[in-house]
C-alpha atoms as a PDB file:
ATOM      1  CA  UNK A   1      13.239 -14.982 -29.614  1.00  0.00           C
ATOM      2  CA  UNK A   2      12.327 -17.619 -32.180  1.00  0.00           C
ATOM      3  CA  UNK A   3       9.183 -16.863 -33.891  1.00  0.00           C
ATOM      4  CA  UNK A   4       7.619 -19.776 -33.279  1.00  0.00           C
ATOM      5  CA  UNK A   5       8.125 -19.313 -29.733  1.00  0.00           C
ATOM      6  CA  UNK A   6       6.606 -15.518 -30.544  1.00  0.00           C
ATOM      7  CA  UNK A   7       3.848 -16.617 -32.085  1.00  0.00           C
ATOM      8  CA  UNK A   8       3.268 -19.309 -29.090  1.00  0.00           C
ATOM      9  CA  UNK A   9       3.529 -16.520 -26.668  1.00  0.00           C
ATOM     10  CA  UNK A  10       1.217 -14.246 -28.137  1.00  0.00           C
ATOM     11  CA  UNK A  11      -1.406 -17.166 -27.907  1.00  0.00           C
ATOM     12  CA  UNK A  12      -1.307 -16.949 -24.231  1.00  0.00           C
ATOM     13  CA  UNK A  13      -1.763 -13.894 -24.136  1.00  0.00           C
ATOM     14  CA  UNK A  14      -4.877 -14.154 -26.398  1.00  0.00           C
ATOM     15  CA  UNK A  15      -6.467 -16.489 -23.800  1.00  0.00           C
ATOM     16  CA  UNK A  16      -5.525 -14.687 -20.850  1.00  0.00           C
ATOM     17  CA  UNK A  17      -7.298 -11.961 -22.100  1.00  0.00           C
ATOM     18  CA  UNK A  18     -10.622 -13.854 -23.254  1.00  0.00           C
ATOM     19  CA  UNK A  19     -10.960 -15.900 -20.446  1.00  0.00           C
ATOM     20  CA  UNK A  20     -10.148 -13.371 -17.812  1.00  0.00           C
ATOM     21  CA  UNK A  21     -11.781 -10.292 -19.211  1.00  0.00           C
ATOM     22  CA  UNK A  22      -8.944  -8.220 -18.080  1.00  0.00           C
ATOM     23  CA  UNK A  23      -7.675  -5.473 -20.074  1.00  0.00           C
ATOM     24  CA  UNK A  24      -4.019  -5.716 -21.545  1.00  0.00           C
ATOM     25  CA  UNK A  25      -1.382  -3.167 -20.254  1.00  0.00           C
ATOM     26  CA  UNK A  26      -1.092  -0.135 -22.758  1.00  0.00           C
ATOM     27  CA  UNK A  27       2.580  -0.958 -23.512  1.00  0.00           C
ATOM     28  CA  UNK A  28       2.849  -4.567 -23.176  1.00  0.00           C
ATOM     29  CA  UNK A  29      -0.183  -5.728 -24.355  1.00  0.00           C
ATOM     30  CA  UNK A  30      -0.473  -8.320 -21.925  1.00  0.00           C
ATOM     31  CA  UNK A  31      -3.427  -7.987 -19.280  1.00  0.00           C
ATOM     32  CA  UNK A  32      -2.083  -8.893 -15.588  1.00  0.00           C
ATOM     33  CA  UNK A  33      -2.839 -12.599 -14.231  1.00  0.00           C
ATOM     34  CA  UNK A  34      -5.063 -12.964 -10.930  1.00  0.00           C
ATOM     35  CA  UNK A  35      -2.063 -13.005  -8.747  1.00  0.00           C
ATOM     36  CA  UNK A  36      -0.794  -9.975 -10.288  1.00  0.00           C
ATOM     37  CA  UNK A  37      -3.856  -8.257 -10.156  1.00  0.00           C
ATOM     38  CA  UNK A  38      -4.310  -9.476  -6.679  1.00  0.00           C
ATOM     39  CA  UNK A  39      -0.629  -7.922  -5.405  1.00  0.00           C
ATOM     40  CA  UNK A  40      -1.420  -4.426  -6.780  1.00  0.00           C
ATOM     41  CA  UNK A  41      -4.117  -3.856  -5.027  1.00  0.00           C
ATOM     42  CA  UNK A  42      -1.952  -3.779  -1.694  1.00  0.00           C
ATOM     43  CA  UNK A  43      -1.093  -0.445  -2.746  1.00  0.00           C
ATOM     44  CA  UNK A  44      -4.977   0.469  -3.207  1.00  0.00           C
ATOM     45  CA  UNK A  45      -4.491   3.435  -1.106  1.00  0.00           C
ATOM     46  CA  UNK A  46      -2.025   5.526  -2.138  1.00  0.00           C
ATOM     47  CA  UNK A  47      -1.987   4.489  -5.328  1.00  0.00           C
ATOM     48  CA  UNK A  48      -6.374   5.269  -5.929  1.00  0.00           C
ATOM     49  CA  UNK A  49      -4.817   8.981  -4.380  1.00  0.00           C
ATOM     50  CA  UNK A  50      -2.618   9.416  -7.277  1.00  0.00           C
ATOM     51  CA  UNK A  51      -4.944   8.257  -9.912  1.00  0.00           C
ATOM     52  CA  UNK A  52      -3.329   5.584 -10.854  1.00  0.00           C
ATOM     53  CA  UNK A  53      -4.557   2.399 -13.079  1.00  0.00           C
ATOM     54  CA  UNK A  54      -4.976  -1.136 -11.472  1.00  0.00           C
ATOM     55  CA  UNK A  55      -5.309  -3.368 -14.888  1.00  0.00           C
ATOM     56  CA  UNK A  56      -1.656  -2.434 -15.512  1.00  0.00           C
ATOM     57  CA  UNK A  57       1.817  -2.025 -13.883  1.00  0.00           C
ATOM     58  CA  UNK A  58       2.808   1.083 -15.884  1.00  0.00           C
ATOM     59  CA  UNK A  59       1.887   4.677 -15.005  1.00  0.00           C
ATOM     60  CA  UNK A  60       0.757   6.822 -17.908  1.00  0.00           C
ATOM     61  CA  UNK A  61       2.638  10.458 -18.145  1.00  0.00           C
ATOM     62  CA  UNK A  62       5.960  11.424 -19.414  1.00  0.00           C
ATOM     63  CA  UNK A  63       8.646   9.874 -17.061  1.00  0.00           C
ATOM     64  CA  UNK A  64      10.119  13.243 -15.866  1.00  0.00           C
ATOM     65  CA  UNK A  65       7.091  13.445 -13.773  1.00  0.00           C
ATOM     66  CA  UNK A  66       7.356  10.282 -12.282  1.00  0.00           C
ATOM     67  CA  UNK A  67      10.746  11.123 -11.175  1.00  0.00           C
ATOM     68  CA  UNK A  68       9.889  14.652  -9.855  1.00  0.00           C
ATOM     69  CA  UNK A  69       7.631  13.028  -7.752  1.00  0.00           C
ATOM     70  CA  UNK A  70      10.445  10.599  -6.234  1.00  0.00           C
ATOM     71  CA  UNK A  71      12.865  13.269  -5.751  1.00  0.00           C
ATOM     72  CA  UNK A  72      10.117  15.594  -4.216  1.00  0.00           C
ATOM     73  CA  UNK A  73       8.448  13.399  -1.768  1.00  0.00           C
ATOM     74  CA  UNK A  74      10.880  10.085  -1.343  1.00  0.00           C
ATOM     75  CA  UNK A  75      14.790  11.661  -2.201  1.00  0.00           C
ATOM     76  CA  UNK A  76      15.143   9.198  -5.032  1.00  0.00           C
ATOM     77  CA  UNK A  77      17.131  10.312  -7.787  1.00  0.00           C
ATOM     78  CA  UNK A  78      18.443   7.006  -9.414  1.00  0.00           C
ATOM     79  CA  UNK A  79      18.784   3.494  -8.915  1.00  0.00           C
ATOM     80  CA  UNK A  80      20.534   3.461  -5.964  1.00  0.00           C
ATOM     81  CA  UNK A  81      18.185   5.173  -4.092  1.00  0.00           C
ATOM     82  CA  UNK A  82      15.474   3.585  -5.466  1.00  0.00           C
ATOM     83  CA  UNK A  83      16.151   0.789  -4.294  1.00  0.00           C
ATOM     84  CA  UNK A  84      17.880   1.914  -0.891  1.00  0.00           C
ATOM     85  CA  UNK A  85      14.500   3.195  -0.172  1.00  0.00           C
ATOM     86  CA  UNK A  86      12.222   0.009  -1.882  1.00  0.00           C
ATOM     87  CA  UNK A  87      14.651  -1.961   0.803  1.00  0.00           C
ATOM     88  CA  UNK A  88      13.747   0.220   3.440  1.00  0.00           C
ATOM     89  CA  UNK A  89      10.157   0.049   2.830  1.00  0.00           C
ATOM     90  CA  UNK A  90      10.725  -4.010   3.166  1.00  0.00           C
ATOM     91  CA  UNK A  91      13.154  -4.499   5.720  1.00  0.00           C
ATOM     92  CA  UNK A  92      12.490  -1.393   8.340  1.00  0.00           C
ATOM     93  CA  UNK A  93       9.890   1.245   6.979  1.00  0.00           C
ATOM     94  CA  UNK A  94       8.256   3.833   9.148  1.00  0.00           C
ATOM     95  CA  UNK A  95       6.486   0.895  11.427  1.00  0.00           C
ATOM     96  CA  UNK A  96      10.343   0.492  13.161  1.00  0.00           C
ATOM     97  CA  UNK A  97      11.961   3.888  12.511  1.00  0.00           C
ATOM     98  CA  UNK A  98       9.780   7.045  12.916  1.00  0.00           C
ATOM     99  CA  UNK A  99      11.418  10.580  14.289  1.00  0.00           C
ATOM    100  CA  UNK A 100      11.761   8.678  18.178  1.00  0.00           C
ATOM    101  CA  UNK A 101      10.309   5.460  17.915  1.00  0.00           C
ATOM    102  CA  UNK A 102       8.852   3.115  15.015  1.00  0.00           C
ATOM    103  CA  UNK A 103       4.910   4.054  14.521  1.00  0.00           C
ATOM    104  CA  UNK A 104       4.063   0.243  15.817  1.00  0.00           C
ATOM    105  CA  UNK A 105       5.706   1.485  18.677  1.00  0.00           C
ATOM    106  CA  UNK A 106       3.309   4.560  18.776  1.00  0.00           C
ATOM    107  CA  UNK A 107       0.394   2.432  17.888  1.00  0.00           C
ATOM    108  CA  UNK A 108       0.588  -0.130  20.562  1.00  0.00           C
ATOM    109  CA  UNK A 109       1.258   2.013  23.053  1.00  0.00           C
ATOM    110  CA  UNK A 110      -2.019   3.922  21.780  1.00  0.00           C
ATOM    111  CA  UNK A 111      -3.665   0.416  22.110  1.00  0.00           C
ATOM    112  CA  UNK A 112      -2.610  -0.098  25.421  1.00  0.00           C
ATOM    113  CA  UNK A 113      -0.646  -2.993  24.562  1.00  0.00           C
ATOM    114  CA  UNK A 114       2.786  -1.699  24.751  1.00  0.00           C
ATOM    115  CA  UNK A 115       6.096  -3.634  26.474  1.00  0.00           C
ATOM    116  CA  UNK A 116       8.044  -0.641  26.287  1.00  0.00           C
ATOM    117  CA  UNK A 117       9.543   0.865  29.766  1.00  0.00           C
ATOM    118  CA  UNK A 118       6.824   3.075  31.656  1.00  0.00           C
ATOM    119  CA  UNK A 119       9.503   6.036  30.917  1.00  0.00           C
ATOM    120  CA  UNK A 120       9.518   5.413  26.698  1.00  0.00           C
ATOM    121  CA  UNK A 121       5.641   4.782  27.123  1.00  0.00           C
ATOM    122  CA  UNK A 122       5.123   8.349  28.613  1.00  0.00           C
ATOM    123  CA  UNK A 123       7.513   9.600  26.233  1.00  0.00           C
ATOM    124  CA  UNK A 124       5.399   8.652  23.460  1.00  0.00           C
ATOM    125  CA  UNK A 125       2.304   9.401  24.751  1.00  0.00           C
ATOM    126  CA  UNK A 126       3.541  13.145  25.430  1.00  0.00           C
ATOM    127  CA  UNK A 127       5.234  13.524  22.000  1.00  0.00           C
ATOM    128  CA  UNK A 128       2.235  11.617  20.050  1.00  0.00           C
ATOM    129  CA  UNK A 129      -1.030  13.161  22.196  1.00  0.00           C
ATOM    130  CA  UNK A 130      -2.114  15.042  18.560  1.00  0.00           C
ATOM    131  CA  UNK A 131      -1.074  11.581  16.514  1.00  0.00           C
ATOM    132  CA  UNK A 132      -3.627  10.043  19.166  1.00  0.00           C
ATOM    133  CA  UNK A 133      -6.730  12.089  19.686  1.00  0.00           C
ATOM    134  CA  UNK A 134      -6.828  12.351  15.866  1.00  0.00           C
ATOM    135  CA  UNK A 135      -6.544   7.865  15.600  1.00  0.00           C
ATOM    136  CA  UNK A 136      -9.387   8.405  17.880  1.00  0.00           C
ATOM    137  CA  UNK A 137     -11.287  10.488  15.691  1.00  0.00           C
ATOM    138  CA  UNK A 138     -10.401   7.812  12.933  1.00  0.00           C
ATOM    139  CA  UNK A 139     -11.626   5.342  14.775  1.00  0.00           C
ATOM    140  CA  UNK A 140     -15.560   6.889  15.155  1.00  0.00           C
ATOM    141  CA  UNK A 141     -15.637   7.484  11.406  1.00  0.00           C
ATOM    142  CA  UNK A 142     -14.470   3.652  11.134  1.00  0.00           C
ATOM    143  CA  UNK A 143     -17.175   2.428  13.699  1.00  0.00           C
ATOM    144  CA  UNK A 144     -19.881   5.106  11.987  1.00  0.00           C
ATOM    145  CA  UNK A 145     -19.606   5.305   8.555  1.00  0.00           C
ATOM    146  CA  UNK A 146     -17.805   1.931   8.258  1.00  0.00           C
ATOM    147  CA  UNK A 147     -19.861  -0.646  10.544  1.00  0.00           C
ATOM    148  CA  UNK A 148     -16.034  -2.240  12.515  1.00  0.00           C
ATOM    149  CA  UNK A 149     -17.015  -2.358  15.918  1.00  0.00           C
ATOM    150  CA  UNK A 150     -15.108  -1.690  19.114  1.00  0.00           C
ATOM    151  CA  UNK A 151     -13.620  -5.579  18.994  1.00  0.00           C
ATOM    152  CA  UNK A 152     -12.564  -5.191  14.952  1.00  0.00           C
ATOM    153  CA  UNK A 153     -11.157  -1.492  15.952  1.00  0.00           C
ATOM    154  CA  UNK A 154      -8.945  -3.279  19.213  1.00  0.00           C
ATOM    155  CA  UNK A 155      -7.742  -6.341  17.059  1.00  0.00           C
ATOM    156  CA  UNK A 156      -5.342  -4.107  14.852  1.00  0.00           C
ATOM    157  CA  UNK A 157      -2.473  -4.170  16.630  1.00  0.00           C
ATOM    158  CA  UNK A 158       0.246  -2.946  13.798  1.00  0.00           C
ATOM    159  CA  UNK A 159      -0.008   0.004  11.324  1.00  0.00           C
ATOM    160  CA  UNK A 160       2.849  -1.837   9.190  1.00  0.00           C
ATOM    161  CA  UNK A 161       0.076  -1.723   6.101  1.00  0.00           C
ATOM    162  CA  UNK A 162       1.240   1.993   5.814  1.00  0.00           C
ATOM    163  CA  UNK A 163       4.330   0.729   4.451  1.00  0.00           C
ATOM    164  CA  UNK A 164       3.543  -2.153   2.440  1.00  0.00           C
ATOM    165  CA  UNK A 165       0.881   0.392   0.792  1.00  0.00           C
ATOM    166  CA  UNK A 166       3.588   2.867  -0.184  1.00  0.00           C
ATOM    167  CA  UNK A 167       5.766  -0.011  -0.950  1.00  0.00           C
ATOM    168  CA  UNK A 168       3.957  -0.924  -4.081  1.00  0.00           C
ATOM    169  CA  UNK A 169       3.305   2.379  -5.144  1.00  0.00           C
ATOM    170  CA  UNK A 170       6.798   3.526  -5.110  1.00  0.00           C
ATOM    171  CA  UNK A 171       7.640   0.423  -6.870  1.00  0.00           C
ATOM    172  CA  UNK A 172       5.560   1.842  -9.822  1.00  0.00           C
ATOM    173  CA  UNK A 173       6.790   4.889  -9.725  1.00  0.00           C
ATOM    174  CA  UNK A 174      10.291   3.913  -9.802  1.00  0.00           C
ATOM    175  CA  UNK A 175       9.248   1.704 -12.807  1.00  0.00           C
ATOM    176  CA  UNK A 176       8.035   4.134 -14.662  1.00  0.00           C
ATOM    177  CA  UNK A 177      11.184   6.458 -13.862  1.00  0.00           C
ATOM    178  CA  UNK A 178      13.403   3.765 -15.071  1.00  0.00           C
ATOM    179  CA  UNK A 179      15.254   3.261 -11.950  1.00  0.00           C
ATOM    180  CA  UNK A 180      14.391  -0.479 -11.802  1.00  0.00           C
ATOM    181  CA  UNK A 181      12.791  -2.471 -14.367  1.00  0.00           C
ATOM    182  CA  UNK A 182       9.438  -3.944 -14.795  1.00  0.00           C
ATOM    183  CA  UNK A 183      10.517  -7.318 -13.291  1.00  0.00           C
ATOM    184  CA  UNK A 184      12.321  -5.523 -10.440  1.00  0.00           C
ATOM    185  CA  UNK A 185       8.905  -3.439  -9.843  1.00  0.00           C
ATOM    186  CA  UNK A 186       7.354  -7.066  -9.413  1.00  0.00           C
ATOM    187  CA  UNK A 187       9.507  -8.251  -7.374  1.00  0.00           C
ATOM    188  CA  UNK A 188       8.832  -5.590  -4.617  1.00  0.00           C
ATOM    189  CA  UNK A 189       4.940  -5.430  -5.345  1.00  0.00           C
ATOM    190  CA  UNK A 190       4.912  -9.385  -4.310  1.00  0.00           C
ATOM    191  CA  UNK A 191       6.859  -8.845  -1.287  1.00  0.00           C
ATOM    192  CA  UNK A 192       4.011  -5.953  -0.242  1.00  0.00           C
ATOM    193  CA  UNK A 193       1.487  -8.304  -1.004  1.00  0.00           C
ATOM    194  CA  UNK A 194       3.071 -11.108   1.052  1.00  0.00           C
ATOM    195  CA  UNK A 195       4.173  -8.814   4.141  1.00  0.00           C
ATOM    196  CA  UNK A 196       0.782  -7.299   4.076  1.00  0.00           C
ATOM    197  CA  UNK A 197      -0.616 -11.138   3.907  1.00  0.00           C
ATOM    198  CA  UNK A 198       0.930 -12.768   6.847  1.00  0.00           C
ATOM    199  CA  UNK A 199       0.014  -9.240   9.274  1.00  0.00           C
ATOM    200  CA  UNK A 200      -3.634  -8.811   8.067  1.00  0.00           C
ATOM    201  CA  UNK A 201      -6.596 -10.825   8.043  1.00  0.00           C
ATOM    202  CA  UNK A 202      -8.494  -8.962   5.382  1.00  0.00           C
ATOM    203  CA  UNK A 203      -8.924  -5.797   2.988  1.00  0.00           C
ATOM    204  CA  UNK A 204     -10.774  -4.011   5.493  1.00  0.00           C
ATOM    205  CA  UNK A 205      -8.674  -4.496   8.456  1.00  0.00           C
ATOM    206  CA  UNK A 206      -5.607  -3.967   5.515  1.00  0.00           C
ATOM    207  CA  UNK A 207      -6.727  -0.552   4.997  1.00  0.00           C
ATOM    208  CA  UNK A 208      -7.847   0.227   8.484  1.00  0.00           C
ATOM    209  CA  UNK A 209      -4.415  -0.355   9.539  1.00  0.00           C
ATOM    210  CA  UNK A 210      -3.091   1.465   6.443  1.00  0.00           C
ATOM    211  CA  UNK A 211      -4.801   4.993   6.837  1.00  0.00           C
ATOM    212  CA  UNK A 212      -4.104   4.731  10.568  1.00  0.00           C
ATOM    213  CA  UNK A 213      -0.292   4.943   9.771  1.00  0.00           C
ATOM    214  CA  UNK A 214      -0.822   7.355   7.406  1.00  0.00           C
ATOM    215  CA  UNK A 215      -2.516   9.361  10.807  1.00  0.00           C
ATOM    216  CA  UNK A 216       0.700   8.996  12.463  1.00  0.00           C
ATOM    217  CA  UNK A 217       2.975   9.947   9.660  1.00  0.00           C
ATOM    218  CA  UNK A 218       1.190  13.186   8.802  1.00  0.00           C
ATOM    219  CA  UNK A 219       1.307  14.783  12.362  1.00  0.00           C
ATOM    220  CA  UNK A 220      -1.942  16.105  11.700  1.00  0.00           C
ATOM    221  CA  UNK A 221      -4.747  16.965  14.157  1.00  0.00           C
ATOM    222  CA  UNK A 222      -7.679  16.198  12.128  1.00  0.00           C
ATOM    223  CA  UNK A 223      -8.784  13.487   9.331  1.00  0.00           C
ATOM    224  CA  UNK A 224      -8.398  14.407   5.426  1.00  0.00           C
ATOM    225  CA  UNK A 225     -11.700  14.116   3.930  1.00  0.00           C
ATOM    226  CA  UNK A 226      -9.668  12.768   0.608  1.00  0.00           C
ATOM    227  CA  UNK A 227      -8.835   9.796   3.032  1.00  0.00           C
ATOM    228  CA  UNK A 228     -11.931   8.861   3.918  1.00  0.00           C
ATOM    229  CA  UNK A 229     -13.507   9.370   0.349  1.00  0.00           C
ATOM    230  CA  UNK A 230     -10.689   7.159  -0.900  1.00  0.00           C
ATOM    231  CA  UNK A 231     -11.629   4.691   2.004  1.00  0.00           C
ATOM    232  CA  UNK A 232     -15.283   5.036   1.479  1.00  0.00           C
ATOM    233  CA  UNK A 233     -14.471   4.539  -2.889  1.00  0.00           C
ATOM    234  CA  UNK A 234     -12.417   1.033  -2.284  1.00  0.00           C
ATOM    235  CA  UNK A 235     -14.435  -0.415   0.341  1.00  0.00           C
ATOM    236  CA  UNK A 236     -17.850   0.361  -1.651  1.00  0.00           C
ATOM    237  CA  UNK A 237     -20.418  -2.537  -2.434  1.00  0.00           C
ATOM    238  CA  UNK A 238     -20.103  -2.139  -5.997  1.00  0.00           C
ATOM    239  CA  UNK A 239     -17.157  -1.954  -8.123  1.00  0.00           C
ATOM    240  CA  UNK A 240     -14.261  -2.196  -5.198  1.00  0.00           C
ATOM    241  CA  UNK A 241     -11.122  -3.373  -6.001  1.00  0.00           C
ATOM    242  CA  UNK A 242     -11.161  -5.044  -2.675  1.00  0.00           C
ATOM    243  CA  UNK A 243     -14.230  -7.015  -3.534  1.00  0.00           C
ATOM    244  CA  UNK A 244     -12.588  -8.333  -6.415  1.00  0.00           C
ATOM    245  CA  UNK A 245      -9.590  -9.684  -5.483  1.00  0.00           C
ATOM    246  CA  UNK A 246      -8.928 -12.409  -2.473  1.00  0.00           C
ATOM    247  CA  UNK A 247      -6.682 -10.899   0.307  1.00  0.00           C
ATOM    248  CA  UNK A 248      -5.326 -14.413   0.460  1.00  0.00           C
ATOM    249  CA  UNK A 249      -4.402 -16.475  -2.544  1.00  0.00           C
ATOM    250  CA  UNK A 250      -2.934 -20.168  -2.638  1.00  0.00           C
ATOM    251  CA  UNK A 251      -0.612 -20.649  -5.963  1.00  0.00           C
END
């Protein structure tokens, strides 16, 4: 790179930084735009669960970690299955393939808005009765603690926000494991944001939808209280990521 064009490059940078008051990413140097601000926050959930920055792309720690944590919970070991399973999250995820059926499946049938057969509908609701009595229990807290009424709670009809969440998390992670490069990363965090985009209406109902996939995936019969503190931290008055950034953005 010439340095003139260096030096012209470094200017924008300058004003990005004054006139949006963001802070500049610890190895770049260069604070995110609006829209790139805006697309990480589609992975508000998981990522605020992991600790992890929102005025940057990269993940602080030594990259080992980062890749434990892929080969641990995800079964990603290099770039191949990186991005095998950063496709995946796209293209299929857990809302179309879950141990019997895709968790959309699950969830509509839970809604009562299922075209399945009778016979795959009473499948489901025998296999999933825990998965169900505990989205019920979600859905209280929800209408208690966070004002949606019965309406809001019936107009989710998808939990495909529990992918698109992870989706831009792993993308981080397997950017700061070098398994796909910084450009790659953002390739896959705009796709989350745009998926997430054309199937939700806002943040709330976003993360609504997200934590009630994340009900069905964990098989568990009762809420964890870290799920509903991280709810209860992003969807705060003051100082939410949510209330910063527009779900929707024209470019």
């Amino acid at each position: 790179m010439s340095r003139k064009k260096k030096f012209k490059e470094s200017l924008i940078d300058m004003g990005r930084l004054m006139f949006t008051n963001a802070q500049p990413s610890f190895k770049t140097g260069i604070a995110l735009t609006q829209e790139e601000a805006r697309a990480l926050v589609f992975g508000a959930f998981l990522s605020s669960k992991n600790d992890m920055p929102f005025d940057t792309i990269e993940l602080y720690g030594k990259e080992q970690r980062h890749r434990d944590v892929l080969a641990d919970y995800w079964g990603v070991t290099d770039e191949a299955s990186a991005k095998s399973t950063l496709e995946w999250l796209v293209n299929e995820g857990h809302r179309t393939t879950g141990q019997n059926y895709g968790f959309n499946d699950v969830f509509q049938v839970y809604r009562g808005i299922s075209t399945l057969s009778q016979e795959e509908i009473n499948s489901i609701k025998q296999n999933y009765a825990t998965e169900f009595t505990t989205l019920e229990k979600l859905e209280e807290i929800l209408k208690k603690d966070f004002y949606f009424s019965e309406s809001q709670l019936n107009s989710i009809k998808t939990v495909s926000a529990w992918d698109f969440d992870r989706l831009v998390t792993v993308a981080r992670w397997c950017n700061a494991s070098a398994y796909i490069s910084r450009k790659e990363a953002w390739n896959y965090i705009y796709r989350a944001a745009q998926l997430g985009a054309e199937e939700y209406s806002d943040w709330e109902f976003y993360l609504a939808a997200t934590v009630m996939g994340r009900v069905i995936w964990s098989q568990s019969d009762e809420i964890d209280s870290y799920d509903i503190e991280t709810m209860q931290n992003l969807m705060s008055k003051s100082g939410s990521l949510y209330k910063k950034h527009p779900f929707n953005m024209e470019y």
